[in-house]
Protein backbone atom coordinates (compact mmCIF):
# COMPACT_ATOMS: atom_id res chain seq x y z
CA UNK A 1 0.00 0.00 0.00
CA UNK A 2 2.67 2.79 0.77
CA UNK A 3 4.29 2.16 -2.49
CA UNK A 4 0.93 2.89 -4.23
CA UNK A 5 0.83 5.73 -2.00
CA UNK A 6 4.05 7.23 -2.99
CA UNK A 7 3.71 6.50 -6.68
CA UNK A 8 0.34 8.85 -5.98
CA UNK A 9 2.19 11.37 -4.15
CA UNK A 10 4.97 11.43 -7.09
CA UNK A 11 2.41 11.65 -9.70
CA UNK A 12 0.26 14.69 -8.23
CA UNK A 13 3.82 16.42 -7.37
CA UNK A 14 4.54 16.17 -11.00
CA UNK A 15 1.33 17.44 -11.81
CA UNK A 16 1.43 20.26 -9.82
CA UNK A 17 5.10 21.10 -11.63
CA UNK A 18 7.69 20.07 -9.23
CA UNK A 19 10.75 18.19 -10.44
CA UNK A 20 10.30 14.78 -8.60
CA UNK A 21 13.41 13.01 -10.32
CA UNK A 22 15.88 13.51 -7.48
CA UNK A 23 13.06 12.09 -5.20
CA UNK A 24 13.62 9.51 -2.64
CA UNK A 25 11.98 8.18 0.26
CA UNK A 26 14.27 10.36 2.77
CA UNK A 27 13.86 13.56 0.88
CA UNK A 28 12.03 16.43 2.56
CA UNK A 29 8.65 17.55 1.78
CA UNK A 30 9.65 20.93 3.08
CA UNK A 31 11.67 23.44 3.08
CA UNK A 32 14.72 21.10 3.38
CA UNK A 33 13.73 19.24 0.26
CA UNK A 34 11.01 19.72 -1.95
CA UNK A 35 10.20 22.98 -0.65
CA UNK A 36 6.11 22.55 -0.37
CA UNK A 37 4.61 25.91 0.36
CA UNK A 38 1.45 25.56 3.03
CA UNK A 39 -0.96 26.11 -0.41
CA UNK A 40 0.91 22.73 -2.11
CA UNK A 41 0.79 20.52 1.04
CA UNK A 42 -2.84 21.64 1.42
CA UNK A 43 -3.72 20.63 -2.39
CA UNK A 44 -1.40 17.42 -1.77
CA UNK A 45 -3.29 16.38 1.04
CA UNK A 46 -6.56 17.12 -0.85
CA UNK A 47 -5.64 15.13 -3.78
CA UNK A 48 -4.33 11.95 -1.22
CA UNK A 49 -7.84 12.26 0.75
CA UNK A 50 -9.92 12.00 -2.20
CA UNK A 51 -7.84 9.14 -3.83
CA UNK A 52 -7.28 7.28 -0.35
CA UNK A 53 -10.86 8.09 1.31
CA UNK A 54 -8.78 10.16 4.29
CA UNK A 55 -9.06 12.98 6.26
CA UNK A 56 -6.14 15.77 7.26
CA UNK A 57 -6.84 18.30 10.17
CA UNK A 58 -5.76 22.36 8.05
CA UNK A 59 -3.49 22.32 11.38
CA UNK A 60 -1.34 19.01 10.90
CA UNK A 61 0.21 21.10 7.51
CA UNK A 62 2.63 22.48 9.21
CA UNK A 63 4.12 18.73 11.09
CA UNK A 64 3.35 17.43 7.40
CA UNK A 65 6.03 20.00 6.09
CA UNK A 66 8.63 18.49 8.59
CA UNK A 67 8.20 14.85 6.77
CA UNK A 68 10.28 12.81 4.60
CA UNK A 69 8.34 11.48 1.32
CA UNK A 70 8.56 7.84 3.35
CA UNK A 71 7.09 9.60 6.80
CA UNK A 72 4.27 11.03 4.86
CA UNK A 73 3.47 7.69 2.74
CA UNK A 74 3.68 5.62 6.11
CA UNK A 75 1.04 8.39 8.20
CA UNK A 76 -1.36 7.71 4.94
CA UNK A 77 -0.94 4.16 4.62
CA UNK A 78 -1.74 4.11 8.14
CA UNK A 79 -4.80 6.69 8.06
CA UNK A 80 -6.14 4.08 5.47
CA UNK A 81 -5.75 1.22 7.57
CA UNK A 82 -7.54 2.77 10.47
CA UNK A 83 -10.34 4.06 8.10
CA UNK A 84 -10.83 0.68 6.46
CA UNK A 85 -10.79 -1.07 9.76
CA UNK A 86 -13.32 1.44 11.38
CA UNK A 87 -15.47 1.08 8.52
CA UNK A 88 -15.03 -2.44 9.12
CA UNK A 89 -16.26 -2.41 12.75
């Protein structure tokens, strides 16, 4: 699941016009890496909620800015797996 995630993430990145080819799991989604600006983690996160079926809180942006590309693939994978398994319940 977190490598579909990631491919996701790498795809909307591109979309949104930032050069993902020097990408790895331990780059930045920040200022230390990929330099995401509040406006492009909040479309990011919009485009991984409706693809995933998950929800981000406007005020975890800012901790989402302080993750690695693997960090932020894990949290989602792990959002999913609680959704699917309280949807389960």
């Amino acid at each position: 699941m977190q490598e579909r995630i990631q491919e996701f993430v790498l795809a909307t990145l591109t979309e949104m016009n930032y050069d993902v080819a020097e990408v790895t799991g331990d780059t930045d989604l920040g200022p230390a890496g990929l330099d995401l600006e509040s406006l492009a983690l909040a479309e990011l996160s919009v485009q991984v909620e409706d693809e995933f079926g998950i929800k981000f809180d406007m005020d975890e942006l800012e901790t989402t800015a302080l993750m690695t590309l693997d960090q932020f693939t894990a949290d989602v994978a792990r959002r999913v797996a609680t959704a699917a398994a309280g949807s389960a319940a």
